[in-house]
PDB file of N, CA and C in Angstrom:
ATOM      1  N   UNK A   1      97.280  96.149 128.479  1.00  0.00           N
ATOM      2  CA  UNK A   1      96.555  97.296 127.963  1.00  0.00           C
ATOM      3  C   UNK A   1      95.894  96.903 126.655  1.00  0.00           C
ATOM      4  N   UNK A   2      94.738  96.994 126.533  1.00  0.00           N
ATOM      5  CA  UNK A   2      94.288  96.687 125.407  1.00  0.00           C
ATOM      6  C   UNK A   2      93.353  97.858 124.448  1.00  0.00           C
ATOM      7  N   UNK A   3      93.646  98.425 123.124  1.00  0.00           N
ATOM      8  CA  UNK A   3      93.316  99.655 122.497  1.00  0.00           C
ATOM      9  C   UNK A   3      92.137  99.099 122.118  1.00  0.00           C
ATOM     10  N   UNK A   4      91.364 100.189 121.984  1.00  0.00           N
ATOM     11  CA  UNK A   4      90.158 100.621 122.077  1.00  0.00           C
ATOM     12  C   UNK A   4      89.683 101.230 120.615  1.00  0.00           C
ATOM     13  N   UNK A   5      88.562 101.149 120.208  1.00  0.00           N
ATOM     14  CA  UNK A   5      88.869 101.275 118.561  1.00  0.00           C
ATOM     15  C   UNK A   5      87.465 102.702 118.399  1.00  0.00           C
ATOM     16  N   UNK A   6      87.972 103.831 118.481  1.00  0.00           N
ATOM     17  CA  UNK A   6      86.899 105.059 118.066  1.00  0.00           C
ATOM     18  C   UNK A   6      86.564 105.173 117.102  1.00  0.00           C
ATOM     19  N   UNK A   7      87.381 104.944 115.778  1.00  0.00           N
ATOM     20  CA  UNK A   7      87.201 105.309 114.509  1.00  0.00           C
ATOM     21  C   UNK A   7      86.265 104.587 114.198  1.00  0.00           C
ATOM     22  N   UNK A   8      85.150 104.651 113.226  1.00  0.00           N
ATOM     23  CA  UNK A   8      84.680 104.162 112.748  1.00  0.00           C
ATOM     24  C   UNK A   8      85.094 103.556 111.064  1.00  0.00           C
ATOM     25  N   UNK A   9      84.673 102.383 111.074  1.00  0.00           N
ATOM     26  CA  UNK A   9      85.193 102.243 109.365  1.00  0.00           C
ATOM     27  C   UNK A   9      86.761 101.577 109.730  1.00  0.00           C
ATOM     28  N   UNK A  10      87.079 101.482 111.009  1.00  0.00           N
ATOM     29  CA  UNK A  10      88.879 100.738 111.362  1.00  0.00           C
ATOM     30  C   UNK A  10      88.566  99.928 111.729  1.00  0.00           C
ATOM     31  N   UNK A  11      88.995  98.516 111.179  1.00  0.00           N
ATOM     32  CA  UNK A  11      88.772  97.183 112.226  1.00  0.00           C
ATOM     33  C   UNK A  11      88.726  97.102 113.487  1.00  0.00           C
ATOM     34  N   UNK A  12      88.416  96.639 114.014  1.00  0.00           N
ATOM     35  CA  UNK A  12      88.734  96.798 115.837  1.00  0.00           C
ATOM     36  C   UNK A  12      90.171  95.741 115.771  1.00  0.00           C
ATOM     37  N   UNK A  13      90.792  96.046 116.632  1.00  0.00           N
ATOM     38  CA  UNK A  13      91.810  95.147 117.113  1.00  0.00           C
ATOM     39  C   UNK A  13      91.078  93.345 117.931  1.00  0.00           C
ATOM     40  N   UNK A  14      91.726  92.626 117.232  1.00  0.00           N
ATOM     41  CA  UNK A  14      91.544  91.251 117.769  1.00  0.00           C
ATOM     42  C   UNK A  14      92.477  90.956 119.012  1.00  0.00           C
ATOM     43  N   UNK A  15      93.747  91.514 119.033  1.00  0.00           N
ATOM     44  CA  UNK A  15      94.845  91.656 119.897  1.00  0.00           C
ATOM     45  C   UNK A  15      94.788  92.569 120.320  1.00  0.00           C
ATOM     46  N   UNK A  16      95.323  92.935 121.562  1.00  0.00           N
ATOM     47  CA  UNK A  16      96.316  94.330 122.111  1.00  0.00           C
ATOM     48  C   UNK A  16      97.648  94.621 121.937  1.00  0.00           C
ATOM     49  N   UNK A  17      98.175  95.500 121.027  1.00  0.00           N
ATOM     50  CA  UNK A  17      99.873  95.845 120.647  1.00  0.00           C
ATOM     51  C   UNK A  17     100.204  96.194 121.672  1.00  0.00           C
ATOM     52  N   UNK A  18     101.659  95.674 121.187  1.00  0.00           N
ATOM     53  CA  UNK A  18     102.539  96.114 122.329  1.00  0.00           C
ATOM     54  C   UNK A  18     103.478  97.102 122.078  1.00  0.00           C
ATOM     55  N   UNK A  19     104.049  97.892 122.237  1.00  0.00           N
ATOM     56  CA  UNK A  19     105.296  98.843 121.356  1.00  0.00           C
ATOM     57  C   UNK A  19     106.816  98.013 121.168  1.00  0.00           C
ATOM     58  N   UNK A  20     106.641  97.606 120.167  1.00  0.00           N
ATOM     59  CA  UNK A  20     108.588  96.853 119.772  1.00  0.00           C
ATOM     60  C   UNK A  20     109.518  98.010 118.767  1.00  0.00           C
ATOM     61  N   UNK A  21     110.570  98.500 119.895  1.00  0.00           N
ATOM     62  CA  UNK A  21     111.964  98.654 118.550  1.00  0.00           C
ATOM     63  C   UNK A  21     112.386  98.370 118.163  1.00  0.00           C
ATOM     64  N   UNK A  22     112.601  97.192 117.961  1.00  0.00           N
ATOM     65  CA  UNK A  22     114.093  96.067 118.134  1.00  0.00           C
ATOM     66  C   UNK A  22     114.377  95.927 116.622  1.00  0.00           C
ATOM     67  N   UNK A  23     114.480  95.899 116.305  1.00  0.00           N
ATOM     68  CA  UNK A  23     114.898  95.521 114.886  1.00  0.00           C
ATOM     69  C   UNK A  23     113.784  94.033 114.174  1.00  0.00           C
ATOM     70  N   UNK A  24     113.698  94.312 113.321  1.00  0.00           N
ATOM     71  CA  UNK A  24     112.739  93.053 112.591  1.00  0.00           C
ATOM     72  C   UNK A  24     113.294  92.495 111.180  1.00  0.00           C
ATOM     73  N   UNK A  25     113.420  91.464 110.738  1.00  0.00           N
ATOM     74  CA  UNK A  25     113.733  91.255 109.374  1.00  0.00           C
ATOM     75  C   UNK A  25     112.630  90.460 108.763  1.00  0.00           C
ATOM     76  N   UNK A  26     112.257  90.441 107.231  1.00  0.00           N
ATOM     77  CA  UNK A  26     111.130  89.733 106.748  1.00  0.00           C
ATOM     78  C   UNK A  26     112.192  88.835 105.775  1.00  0.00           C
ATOM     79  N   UNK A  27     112.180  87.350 105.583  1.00  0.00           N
ATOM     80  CA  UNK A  27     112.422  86.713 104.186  1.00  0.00           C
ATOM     81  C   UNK A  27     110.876  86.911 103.192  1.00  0.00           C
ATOM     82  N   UNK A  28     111.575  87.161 101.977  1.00  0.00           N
ATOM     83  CA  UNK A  28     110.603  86.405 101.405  1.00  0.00           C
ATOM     84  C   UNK A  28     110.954  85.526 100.142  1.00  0.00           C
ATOM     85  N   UNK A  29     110.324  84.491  99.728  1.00  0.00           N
ATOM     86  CA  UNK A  29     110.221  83.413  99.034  1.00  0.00           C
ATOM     87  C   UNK A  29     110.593  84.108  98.079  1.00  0.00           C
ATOM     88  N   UNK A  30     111.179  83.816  96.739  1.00  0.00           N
ATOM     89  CA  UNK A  30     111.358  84.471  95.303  1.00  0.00           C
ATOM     90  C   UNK A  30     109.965  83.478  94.687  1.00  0.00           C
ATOM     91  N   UNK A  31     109.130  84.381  94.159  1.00  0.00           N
ATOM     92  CA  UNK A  31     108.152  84.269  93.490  1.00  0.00           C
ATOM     93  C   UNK A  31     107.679  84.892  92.921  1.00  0.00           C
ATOM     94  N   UNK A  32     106.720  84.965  91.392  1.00  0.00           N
ATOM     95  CA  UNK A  32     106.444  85.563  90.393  1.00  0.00           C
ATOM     96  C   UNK A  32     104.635  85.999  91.017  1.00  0.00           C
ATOM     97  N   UNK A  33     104.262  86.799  90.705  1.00  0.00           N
ATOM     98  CA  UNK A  33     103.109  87.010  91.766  1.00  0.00           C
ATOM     99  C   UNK A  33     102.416  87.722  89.687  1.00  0.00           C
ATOM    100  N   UNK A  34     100.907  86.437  89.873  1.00  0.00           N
ATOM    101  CA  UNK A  34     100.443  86.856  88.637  1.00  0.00           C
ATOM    102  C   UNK A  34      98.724  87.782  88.967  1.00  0.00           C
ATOM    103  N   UNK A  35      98.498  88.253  88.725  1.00  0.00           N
ATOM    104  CA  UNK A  35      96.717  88.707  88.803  1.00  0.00           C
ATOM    105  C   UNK A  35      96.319  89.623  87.784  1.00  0.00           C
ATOM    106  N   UNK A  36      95.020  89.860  88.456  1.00  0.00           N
ATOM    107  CA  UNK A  36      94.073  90.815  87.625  1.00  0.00           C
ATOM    108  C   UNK A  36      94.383  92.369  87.435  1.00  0.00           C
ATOM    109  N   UNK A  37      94.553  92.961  86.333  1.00  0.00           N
ATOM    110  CA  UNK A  37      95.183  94.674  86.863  1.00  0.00           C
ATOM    111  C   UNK A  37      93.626  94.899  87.003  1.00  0.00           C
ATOM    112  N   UNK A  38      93.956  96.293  88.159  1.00  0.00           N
ATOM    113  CA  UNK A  38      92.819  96.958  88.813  1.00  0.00           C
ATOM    114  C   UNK A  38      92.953  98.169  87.369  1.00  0.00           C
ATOM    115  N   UNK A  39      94.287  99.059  87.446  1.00  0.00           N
ATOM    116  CA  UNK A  39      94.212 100.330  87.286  1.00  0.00           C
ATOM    117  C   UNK A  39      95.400 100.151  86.873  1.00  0.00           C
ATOM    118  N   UNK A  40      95.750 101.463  85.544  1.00  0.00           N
ATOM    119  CA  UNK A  40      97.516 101.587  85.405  1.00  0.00           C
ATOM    120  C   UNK A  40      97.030 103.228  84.978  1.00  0.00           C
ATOM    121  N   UNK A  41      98.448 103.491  85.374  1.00  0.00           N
ATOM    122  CA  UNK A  41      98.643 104.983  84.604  1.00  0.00           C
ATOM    123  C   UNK A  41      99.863 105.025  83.972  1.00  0.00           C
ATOM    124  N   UNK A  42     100.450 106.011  83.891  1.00  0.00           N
ATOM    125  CA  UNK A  42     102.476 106.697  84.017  1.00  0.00           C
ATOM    126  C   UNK A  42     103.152 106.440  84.515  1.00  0.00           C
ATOM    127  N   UNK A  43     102.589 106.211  85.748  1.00  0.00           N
ATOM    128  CA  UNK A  43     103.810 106.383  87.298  1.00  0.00           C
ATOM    129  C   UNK A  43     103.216 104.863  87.778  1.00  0.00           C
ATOM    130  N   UNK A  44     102.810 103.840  87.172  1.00  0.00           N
ATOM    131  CA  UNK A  44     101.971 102.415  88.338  1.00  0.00           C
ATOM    132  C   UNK A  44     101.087 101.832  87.970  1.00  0.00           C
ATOM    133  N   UNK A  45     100.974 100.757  88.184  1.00  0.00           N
ATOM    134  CA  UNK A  45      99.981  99.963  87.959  1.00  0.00           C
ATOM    135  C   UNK A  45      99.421  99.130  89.407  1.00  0.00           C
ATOM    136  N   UNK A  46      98.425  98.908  89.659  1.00  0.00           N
ATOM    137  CA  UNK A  46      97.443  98.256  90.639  1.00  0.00           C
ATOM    138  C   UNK A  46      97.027  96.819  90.462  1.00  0.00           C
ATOM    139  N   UNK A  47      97.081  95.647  91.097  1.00  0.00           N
ATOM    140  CA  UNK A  47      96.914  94.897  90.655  1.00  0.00           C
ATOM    141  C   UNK A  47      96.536  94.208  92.038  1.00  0.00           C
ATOM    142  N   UNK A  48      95.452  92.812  91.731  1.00  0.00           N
ATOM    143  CA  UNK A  48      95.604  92.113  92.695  1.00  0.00           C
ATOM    144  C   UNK A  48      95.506  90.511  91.939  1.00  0.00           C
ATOM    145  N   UNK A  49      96.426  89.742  93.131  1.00  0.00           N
ATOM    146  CA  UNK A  49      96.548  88.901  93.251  1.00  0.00           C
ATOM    147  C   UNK A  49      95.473  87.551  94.312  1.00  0.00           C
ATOM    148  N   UNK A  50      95.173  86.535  93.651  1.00  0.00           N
ATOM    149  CA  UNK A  50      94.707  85.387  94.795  1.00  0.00           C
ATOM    150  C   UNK A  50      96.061  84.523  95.355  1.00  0.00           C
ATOM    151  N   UNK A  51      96.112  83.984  96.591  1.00  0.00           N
ATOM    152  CA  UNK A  51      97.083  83.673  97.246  1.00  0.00           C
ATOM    153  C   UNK A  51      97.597  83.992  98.512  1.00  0.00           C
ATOM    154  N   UNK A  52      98.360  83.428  98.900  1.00  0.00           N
ATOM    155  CA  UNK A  52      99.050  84.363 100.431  1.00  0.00           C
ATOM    156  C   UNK A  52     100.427  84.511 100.168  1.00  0.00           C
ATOM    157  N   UNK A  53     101.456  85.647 100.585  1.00  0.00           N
ATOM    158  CA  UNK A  53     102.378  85.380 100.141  1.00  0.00           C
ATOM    159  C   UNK A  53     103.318  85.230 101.729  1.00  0.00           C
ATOM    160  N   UNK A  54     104.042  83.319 101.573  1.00  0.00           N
ATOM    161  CA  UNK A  54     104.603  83.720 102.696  1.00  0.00           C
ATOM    162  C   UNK A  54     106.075  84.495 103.230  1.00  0.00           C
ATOM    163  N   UNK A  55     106.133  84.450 104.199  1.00  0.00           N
ATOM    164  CA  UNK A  55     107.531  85.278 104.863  1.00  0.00           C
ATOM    165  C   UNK A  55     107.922  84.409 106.110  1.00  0.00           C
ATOM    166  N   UNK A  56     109.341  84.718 106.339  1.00  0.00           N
ATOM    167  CA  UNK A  56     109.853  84.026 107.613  1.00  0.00           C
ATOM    168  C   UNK A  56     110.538  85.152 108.213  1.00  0.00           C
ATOM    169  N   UNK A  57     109.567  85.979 109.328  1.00  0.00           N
ATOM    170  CA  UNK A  57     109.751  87.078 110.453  1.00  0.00           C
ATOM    171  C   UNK A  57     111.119  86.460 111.236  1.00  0.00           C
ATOM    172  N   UNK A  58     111.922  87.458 111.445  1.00  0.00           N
ATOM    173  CA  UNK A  58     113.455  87.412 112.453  1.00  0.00           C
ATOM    174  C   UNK A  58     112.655  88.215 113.702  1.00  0.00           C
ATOM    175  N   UNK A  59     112.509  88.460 114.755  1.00  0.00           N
ATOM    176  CA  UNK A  59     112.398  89.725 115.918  1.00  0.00           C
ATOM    177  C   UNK A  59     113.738  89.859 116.674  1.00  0.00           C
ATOM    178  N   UNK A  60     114.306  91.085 116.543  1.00  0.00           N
ATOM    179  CA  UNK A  60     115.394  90.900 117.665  1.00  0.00           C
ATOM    180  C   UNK A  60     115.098  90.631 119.162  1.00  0.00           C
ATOM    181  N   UNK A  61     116.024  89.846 119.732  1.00  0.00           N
ATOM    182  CA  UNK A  61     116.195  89.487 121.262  1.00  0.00           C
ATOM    183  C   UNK A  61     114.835  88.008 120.983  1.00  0.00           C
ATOM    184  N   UNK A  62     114.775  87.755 119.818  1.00  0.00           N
ATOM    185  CA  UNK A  62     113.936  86.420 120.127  1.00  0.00           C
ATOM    186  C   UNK A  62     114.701  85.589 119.297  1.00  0.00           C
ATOM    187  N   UNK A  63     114.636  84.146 119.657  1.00  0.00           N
ATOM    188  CA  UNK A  63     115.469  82.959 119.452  1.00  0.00           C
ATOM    189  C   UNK A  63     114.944  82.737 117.768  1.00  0.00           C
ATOM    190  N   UNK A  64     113.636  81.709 118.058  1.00  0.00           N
ATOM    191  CA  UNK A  64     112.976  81.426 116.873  1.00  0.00           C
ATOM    192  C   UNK A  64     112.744  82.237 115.924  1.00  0.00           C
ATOM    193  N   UNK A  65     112.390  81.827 114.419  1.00  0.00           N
ATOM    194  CA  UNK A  65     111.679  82.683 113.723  1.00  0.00           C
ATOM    195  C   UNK A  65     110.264  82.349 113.302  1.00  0.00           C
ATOM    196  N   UNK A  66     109.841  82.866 112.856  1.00  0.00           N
ATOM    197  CA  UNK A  66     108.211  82.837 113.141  1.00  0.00           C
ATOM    198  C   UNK A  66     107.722  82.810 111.756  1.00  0.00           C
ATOM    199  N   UNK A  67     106.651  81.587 110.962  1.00  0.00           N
ATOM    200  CA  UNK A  67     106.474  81.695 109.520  1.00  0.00           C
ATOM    201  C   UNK A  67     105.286  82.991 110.136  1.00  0.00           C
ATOM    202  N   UNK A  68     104.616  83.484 108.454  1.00  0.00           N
ATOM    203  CA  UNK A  68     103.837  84.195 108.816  1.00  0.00           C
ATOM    204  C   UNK A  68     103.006  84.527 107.454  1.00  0.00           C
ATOM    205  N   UNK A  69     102.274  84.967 106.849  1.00  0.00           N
ATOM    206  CA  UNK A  69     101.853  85.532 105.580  1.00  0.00           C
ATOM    207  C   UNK A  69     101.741  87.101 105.695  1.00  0.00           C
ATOM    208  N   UNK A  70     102.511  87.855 104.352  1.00  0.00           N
ATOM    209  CA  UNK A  70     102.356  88.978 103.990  1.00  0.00           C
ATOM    210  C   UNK A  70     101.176  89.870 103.984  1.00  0.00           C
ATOM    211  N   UNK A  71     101.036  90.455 104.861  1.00  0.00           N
ATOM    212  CA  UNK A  71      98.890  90.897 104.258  1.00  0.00           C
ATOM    213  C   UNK A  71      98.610  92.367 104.355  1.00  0.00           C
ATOM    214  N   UNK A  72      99.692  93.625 104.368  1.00  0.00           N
ATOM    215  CA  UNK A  72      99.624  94.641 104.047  1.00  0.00           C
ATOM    216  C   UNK A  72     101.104  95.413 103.676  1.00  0.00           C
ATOM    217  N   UNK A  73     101.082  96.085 102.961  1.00  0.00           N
ATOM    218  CA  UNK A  73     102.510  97.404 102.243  1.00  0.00           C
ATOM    219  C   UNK A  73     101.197  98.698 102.407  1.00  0.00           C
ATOM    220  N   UNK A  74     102.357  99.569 103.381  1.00  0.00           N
ATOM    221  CA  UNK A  74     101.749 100.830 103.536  1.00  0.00           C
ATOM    222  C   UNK A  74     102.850 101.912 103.545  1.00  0.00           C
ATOM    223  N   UNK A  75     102.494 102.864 102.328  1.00  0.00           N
ATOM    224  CA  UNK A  75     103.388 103.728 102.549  1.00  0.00           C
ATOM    225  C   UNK A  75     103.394 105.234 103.656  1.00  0.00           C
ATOM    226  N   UNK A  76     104.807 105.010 104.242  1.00  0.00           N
ATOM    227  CA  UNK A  76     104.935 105.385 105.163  1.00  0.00           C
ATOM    228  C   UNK A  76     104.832 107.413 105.244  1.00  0.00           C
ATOM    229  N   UNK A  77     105.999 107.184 103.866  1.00  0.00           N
ATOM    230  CA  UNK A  77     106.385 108.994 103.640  1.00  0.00           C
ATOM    231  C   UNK A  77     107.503 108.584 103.800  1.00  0.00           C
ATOM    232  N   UNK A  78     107.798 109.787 103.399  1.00  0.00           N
ATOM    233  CA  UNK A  78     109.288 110.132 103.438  1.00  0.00           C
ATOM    234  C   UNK A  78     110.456 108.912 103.032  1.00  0.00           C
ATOM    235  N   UNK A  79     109.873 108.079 101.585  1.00  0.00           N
ATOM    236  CA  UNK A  79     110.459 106.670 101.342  1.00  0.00           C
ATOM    237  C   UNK A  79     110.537 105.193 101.907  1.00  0.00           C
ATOM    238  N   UNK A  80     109.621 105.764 103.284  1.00  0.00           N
ATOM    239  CA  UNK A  80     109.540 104.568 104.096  1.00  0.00           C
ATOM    240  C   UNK A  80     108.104 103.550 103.692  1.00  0.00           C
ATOM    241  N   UNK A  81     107.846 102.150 103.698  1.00  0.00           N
ATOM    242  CA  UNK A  81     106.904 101.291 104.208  1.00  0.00           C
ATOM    243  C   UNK A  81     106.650 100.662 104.872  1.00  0.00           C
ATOM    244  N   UNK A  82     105.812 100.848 105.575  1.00  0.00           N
ATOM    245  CA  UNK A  82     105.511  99.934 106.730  1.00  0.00           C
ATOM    246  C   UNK A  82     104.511  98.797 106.629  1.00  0.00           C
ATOM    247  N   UNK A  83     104.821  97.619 106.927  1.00  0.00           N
ATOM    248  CA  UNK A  83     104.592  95.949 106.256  1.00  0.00           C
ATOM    249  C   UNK A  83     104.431  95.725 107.624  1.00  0.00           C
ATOM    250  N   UNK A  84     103.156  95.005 106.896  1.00  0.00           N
ATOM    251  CA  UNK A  84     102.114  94.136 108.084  1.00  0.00           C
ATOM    252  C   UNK A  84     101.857  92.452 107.832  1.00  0.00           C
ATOM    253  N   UNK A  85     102.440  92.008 108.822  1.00  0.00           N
ATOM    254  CA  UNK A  85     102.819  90.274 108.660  1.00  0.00           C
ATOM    255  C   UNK A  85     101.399  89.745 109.310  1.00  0.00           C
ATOM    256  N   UNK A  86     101.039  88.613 109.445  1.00  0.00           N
ATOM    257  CA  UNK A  86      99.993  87.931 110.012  1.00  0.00           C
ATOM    258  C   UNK A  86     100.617  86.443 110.639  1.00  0.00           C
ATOM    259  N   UNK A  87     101.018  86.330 111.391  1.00  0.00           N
ATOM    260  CA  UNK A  87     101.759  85.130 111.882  1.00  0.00           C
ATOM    261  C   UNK A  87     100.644  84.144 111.722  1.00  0.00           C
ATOM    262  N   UNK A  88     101.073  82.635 111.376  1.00  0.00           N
ATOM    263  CA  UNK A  88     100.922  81.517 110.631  1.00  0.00           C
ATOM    264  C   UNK A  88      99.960  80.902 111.950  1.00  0.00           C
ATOM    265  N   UNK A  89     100.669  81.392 113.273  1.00  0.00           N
ATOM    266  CA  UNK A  89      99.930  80.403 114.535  1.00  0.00           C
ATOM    267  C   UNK A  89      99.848  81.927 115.386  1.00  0.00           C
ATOM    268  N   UNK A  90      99.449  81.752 116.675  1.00  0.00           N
ATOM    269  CA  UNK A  90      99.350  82.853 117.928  1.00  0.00           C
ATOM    270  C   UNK A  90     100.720  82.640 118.239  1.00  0.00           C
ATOM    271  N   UNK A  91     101.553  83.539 119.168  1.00  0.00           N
ATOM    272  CA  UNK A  91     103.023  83.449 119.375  1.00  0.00           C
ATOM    273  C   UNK A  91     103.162  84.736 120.544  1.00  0.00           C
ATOM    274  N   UNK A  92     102.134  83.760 121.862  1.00  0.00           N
ATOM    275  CA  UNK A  92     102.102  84.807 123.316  1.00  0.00           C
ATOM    276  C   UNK A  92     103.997  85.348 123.558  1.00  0.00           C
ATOM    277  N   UNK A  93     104.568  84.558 123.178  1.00  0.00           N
ATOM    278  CA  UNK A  93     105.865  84.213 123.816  1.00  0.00           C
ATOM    279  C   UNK A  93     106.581  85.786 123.359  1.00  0.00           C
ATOM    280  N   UNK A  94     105.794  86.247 121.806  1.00  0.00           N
ATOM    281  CA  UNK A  94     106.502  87.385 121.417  1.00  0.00           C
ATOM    282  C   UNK A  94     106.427  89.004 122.087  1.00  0.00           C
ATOM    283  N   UNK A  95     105.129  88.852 122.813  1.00  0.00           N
ATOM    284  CA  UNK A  95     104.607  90.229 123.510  1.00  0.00           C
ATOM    285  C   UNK A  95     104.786  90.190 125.112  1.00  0.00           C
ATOM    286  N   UNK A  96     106.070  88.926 125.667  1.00  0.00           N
ATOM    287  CA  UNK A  96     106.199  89.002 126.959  1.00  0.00           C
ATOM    288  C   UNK A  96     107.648  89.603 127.078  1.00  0.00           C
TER     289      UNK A  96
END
């Protein structure tokens, strides 16, 4: 099945998702992450960084782990974020 992209202004999908529950874990490297501030207020500051930051993805019910680079934090609500990895190579083996 491959999604179909209406919105305008949304990337189109390069892939077709698949739906996973399974549990996921991210490492990440201990590193000092330096850049440019965008914006600060009271409550935050905005900032970006040049770089990739990497991670080593766990998937449950899969053997290997998978390097990958960090490339979105989205907040979810309700205290949750939802983190978007970019795997390092293609990895068919994960959506069968």
């Amino acid at each position: 099945m491959h999604e179909t992209n209406k919105s305008a202004g949304i990337e189109a999908r390069r892939e077709p998702r698949v739906d996973h529950d399974g549990q996921v874990t991210i490492e990440l490297a201990a590193v000092s992450l330096v850049g440019s501030g965008q914006n600060i207020s009271t409550q935050g500051v905005f900032f970006a960084v040049d770089g990739k930051l990497p991670v080593v993805v766990r998937i449950e019910g899969k053997v290997e782990p998978v390097a990958g680079q960090l490339v979105r934090l989205e907040s979810m609500g309700d205290g949750r974020i939802g983190i978007a990895v970019r795997f390092d190579q293609a990895h068919p083996d994960l959506v069968s």
